[in-house]
Protein backbone atom coordinates (compact mmCIF):
# COMPACT_ATOMS: atom_id res chain seq x y z
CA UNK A 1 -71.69 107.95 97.95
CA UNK A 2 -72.61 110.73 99.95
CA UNK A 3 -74.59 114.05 98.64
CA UNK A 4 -73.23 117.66 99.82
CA UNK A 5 -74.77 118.30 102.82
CA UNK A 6 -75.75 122.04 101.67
CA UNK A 7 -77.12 120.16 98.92
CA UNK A 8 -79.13 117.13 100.56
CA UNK A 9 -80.64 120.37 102.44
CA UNK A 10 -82.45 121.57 99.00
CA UNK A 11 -82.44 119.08 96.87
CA UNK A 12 -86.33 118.18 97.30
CA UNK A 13 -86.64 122.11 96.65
CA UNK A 14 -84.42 122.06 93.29
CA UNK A 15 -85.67 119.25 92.06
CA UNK A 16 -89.19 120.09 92.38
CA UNK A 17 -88.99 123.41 91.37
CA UNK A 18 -86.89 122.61 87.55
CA UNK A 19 -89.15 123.27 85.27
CA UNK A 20 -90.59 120.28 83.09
CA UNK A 21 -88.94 121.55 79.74
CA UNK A 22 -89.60 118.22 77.96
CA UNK A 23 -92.97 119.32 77.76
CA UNK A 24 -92.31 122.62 76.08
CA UNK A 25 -90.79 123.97 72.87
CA UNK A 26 -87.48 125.46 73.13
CA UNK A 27 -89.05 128.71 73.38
CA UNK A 28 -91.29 127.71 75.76
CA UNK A 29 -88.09 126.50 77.92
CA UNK A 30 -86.30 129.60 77.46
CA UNK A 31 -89.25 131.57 78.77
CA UNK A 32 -89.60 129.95 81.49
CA UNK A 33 -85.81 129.38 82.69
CA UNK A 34 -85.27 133.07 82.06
CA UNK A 35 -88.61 133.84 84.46
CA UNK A 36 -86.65 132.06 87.34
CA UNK A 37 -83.62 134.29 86.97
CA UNK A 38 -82.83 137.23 89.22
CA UNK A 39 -79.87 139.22 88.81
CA UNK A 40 -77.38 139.49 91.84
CA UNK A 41 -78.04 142.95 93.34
CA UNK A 42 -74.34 143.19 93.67
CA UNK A 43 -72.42 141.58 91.42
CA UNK A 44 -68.63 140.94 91.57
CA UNK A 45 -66.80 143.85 90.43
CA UNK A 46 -64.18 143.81 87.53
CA UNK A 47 -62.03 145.92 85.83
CA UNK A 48 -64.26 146.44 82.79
CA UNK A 49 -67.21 144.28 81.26
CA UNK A 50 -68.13 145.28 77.46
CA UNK A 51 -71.27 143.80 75.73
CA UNK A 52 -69.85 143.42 71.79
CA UNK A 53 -71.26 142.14 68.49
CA UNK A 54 -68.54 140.24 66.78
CA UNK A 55 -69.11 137.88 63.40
CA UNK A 56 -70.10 134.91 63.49
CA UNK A 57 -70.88 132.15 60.37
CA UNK A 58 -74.57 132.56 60.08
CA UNK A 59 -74.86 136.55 61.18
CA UNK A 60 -74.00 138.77 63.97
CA UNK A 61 -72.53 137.24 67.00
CA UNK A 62 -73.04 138.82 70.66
CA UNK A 63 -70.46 138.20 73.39
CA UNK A 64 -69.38 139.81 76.35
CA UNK A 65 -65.97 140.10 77.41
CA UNK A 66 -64.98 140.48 81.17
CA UNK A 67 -61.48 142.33 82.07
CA UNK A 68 -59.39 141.96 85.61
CA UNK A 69 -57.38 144.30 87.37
CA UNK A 70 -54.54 141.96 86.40
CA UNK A 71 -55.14 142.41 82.87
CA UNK A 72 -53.83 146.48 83.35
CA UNK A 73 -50.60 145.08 84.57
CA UNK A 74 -49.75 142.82 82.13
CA UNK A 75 -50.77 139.78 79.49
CA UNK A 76 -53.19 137.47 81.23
CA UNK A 77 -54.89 134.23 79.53
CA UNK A 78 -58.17 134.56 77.34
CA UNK A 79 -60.94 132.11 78.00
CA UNK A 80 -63.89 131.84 75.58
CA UNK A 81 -66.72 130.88 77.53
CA UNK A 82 -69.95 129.01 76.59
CA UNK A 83 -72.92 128.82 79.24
CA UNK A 84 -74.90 125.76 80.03
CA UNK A 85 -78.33 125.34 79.34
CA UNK A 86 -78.69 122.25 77.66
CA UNK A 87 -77.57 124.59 73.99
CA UNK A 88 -81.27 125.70 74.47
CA UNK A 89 -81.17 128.06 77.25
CA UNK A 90 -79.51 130.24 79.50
CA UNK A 91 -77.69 133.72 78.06
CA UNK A 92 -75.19 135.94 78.61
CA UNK A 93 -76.68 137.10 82.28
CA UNK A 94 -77.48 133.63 83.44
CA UNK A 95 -73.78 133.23 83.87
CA UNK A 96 -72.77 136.14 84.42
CA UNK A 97 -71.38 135.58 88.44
CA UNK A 98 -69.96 132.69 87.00
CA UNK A 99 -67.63 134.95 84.59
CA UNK A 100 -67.10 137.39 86.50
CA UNK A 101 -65.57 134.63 89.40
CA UNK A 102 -63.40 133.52 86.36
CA UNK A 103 -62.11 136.46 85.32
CA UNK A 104 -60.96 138.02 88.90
CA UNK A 105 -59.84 134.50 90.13
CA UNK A 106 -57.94 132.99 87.01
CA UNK A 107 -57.29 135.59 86.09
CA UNK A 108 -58.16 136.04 82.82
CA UNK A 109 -59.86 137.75 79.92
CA UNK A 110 -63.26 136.03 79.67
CA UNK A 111 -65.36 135.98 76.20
CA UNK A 112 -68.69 134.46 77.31
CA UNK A 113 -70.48 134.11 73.92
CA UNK A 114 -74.30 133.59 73.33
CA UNK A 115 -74.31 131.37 70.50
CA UNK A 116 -77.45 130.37 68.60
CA UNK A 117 -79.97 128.06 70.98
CA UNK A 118 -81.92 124.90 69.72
CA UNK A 119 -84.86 124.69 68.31
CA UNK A 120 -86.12 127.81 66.77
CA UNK A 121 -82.46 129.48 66.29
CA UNK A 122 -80.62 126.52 64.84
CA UNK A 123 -79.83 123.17 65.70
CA UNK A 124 -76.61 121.42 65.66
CA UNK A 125 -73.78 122.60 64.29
CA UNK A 126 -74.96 126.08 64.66
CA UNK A 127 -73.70 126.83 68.23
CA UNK A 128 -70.36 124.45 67.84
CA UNK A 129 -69.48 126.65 64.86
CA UNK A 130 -70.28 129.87 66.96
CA UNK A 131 -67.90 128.93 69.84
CA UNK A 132 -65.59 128.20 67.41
CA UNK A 133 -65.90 131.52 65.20
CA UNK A 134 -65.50 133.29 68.57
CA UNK A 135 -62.17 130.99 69.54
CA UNK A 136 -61.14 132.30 65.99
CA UNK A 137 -62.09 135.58 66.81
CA UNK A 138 -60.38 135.98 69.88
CA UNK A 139 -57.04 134.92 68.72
CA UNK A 140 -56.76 137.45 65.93
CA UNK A 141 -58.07 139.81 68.44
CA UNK A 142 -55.57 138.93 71.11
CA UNK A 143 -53.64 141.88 71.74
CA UNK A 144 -57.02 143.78 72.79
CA UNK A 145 -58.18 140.97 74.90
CA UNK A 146 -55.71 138.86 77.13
CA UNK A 147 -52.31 139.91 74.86
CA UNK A 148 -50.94 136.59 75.04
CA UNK A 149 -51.07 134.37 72.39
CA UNK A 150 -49.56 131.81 73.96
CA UNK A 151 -52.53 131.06 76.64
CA UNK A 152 -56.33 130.96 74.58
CA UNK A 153 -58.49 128.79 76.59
CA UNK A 154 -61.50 127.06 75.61
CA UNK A 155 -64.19 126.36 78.56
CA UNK A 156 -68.05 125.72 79.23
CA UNK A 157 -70.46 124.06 81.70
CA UNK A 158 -72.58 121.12 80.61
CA UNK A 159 -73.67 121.65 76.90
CA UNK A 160 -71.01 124.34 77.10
CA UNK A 161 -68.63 122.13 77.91
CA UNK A 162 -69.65 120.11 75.06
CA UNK A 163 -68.93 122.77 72.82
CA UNK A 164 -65.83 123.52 74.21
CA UNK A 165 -64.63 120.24 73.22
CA UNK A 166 -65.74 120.43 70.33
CA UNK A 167 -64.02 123.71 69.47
CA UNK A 168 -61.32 122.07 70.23
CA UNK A 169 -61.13 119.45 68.07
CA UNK A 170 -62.05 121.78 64.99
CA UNK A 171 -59.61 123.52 65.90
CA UNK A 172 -56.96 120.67 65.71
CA UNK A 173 -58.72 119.81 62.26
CA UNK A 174 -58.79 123.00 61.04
CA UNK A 175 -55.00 123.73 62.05
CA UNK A 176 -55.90 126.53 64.19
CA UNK A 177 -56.87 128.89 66.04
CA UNK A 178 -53.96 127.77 68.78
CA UNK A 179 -55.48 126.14 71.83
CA UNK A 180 -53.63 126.08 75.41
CA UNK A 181 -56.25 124.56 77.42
CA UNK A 182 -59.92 123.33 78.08
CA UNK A 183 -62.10 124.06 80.77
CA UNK A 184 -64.96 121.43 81.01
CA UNK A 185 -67.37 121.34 83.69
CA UNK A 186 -69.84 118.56 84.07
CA UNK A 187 -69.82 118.33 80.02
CA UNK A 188 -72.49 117.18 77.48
CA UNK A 189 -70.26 114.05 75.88
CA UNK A 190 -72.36 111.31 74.48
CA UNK A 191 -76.29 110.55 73.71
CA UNK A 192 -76.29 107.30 75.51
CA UNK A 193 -78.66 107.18 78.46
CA UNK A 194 -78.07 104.15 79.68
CA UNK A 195 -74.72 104.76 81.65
CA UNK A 196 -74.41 103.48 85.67
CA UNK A 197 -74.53 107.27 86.71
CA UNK A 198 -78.16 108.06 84.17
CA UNK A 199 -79.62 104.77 86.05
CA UNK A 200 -78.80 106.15 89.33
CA UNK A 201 -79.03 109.85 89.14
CA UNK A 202 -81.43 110.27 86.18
CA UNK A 203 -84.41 111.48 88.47
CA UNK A 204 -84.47 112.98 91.83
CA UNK A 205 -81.12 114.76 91.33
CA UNK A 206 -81.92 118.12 89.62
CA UNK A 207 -81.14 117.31 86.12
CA UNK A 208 -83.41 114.84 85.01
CA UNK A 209 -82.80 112.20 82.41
CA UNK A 210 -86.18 113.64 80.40
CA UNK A 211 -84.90 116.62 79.93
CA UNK A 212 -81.38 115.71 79.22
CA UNK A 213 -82.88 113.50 76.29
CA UNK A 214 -84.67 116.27 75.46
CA UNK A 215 -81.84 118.62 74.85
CA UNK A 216 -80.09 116.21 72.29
CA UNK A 217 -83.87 115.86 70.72
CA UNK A 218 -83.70 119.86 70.39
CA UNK A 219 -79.60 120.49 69.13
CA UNK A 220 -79.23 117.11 67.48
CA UNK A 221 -82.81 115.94 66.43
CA UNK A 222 -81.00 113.41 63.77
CA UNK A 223 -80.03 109.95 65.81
CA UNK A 224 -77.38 109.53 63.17
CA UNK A 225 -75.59 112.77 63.84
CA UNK A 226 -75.06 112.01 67.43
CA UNK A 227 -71.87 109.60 66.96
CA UNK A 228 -70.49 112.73 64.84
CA UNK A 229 -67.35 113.76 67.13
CA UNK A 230 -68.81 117.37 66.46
CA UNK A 231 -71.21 116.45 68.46
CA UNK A 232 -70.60 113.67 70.84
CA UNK A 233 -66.41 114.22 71.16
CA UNK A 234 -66.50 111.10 73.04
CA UNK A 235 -67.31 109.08 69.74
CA UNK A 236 -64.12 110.90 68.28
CA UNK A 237 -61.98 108.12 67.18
CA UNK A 238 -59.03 110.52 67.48
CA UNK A 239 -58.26 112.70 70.06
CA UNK A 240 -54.31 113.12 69.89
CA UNK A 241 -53.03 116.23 69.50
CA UNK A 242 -55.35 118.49 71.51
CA UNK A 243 -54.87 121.14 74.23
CA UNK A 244 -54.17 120.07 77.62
CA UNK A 245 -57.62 119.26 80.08
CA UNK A 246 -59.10 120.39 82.98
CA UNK A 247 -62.36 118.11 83.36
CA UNK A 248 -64.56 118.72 86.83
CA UNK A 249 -67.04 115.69 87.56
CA UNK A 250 -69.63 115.62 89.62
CA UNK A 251 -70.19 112.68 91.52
CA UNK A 252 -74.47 113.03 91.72
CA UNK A 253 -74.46 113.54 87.96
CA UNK A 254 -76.04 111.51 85.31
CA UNK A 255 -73.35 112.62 83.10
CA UNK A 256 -70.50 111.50 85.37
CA UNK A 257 -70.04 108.54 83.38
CA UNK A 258 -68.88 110.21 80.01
CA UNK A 259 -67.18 112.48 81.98
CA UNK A 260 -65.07 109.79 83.40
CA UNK A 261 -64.46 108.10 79.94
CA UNK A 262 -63.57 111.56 77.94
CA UNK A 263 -61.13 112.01 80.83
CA UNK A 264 -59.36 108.17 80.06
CA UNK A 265 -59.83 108.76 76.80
CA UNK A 266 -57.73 111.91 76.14
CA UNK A 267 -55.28 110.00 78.84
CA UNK A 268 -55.07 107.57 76.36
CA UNK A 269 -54.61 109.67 73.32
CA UNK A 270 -51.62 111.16 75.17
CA UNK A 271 -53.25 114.60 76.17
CA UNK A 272 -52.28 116.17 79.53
CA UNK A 273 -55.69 116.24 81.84
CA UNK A 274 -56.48 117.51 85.02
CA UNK A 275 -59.70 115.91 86.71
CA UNK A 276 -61.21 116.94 89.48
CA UNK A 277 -63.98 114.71 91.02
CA UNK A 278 -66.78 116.09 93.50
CA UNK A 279 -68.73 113.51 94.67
CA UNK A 280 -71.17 115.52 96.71
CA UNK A 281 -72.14 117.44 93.90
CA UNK A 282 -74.88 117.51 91.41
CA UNK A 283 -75.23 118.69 87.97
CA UNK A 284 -74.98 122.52 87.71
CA UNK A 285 -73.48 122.97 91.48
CA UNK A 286 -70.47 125.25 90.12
CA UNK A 287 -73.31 127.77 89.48
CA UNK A 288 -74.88 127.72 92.85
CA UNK A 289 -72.42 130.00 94.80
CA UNK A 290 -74.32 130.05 97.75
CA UNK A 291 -73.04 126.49 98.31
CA UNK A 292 -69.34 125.69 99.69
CA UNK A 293 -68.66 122.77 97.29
CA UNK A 294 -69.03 125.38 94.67
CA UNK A 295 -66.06 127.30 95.82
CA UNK A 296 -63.83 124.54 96.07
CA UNK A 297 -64.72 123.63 92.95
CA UNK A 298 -64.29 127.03 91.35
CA UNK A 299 -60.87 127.44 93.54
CA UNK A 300 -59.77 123.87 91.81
CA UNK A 301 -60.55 124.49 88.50
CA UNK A 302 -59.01 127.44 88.02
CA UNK A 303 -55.86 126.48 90.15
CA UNK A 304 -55.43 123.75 87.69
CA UNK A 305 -56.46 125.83 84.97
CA UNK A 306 -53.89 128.55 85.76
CA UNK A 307 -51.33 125.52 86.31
CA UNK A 308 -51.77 124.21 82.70
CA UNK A 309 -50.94 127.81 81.16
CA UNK A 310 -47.91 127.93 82.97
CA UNK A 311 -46.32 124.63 82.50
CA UNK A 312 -47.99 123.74 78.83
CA UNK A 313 -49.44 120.71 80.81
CA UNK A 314 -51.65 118.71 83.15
CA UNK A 315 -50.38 116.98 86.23
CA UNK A 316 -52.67 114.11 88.09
């Protein structure tokens, strides 16, 4: 297996320069991820991008909703968004390129949402249940978003991705809101760290295998809730009847592993899926855009994305 070149190049750099946040309390974490971040000087322009307080089950609910060009001509898909950040960190602005690229290249209406972190603001199910009361949200709210009901997307990076999937299978469960999709990058699937790809990409690799066992110690502290399929969906026993896939892998990831498996999985369970497999890249690459793997990536996704919303389904 072969890292990115434009990756191999910095890896050293990244690696050494992630910030120990098993050490720290989530606060801690938070502080000092959001000291590293520096807004783009010029950031991709859009039609329109509105910060909005929506509600959410525990309180007020902030999200910010991204509109295309293509969404003055005519209905476009909605995607509600979660960030990464291990469900402890990262915000609204952290991914904020990230949307934007979305929105202009799907296109689509994008809801990112900043649902309550771990640790201090509430551990698990708080931010599942956010994503989902913003899915919920954004289906009665159609008309003023994407104005087609037929094409609500679900999508998130890492623990976003893991509450994507999860919002998806409440709402199978919970007969509704109506799903046509699922964007999940380099998702948050399981608590087991002892996979092939944690053994061999647990350290030097960006994403440690400390701190990944640290973010399931901060959003599910309780060992026993972690084969819930509300939190791990790769425990689900179940997972007929939900929305077509697109699942992006990353081939220097220690979560690669799970995200193999949820990909068979839903293959099994007769759901249409998508998966797209970069084996030079590491965990978080689709957020580095500085890097050329990242816009194939980006390009792929949403090409498949866009595909599944047109034909109702995945092909290999």
């Amino acid at each position: 297996m072969n890292l990115d070149p434009q990756i191999a190049g910095m890896i050293e750099a990244l690696d050494a320069g992630f910030p120990p946040v098993h050490t720290m309390t989530g606060e801690q974490a938070r502080a000092a991820i959001r000291a590293r971040f520096t807004p783009s000087p010029s950031p991709e322009p859009v039609a329109d991008v509105q910060d909005r307080t929506i509600a959410g089950p525990d309180g007020p609910l902030q999200v910010r909703i991204y509109r295309p060009d293509a969404a003055n001509s005519g209905p476009v898909p909605t995607l509600v968004y979660a960030h990464g950040g291990g469900w402890v960190f990262c915000d609204l602005d952290s991914h904020d390129g990230l949307c934007r690229d979305f929105a202009n290249r799907l296109p689509a209406v994008v809801v990112s949402v900043h649902y309550r972190r771990a640790s201090e603001e509430g551990r698990w199910p708080a931010a599942a249940e956010d994503l989902y009361a913003a899915a919920t949200w954004a289906a009665a709210h159609i008309a003023e978003l994407g104005d087609d009901a037929g094409a609500l997307l679900v999508g998130g990076d890492s623990a976003g991705g893991n509450l994507a999937a999860v919002t998806a299978l409440m709402a199978r469960d919970r007969s509704g809101p109506e799903l046509a999709g699922q964007l999940l990058l380099y998702p948050v699937l399981a608590a087991d760290f002892e996979t092939e790809s944690y053994r061999q990409f647990g350290q030097g690799y960006y994403n440690p295998r400390p701190a990944l066992q640290w973010y399931w110690d901060q959003y599910v502290p309780t060992p026993a809730d972690r084969t819930d399929p509300y939190a791990s969906p790769l425990q689900a026993k179940d997972l007929s009847g939900l929305p077509p896939v697109v699942v992006v892998v990353a081939g220097h990831d220690p979560l690669r592993d799970e995200g193999f498996a949820y990909a068979e999985a839903l293959q099994r369970s007769g759901v249409p899926v998508v998966q797209r497999y970069f084996e030079g890249g590491v965990h978080g690459f689709m957020t580095m855009p500085s890097l050329d793997i990242c816009e194939r990536a980006r390009a792929q996704a949403c090409a498949a994305l866009s595909e599944l919303v047109v034909s109702g389904a995945a092909s290999p």
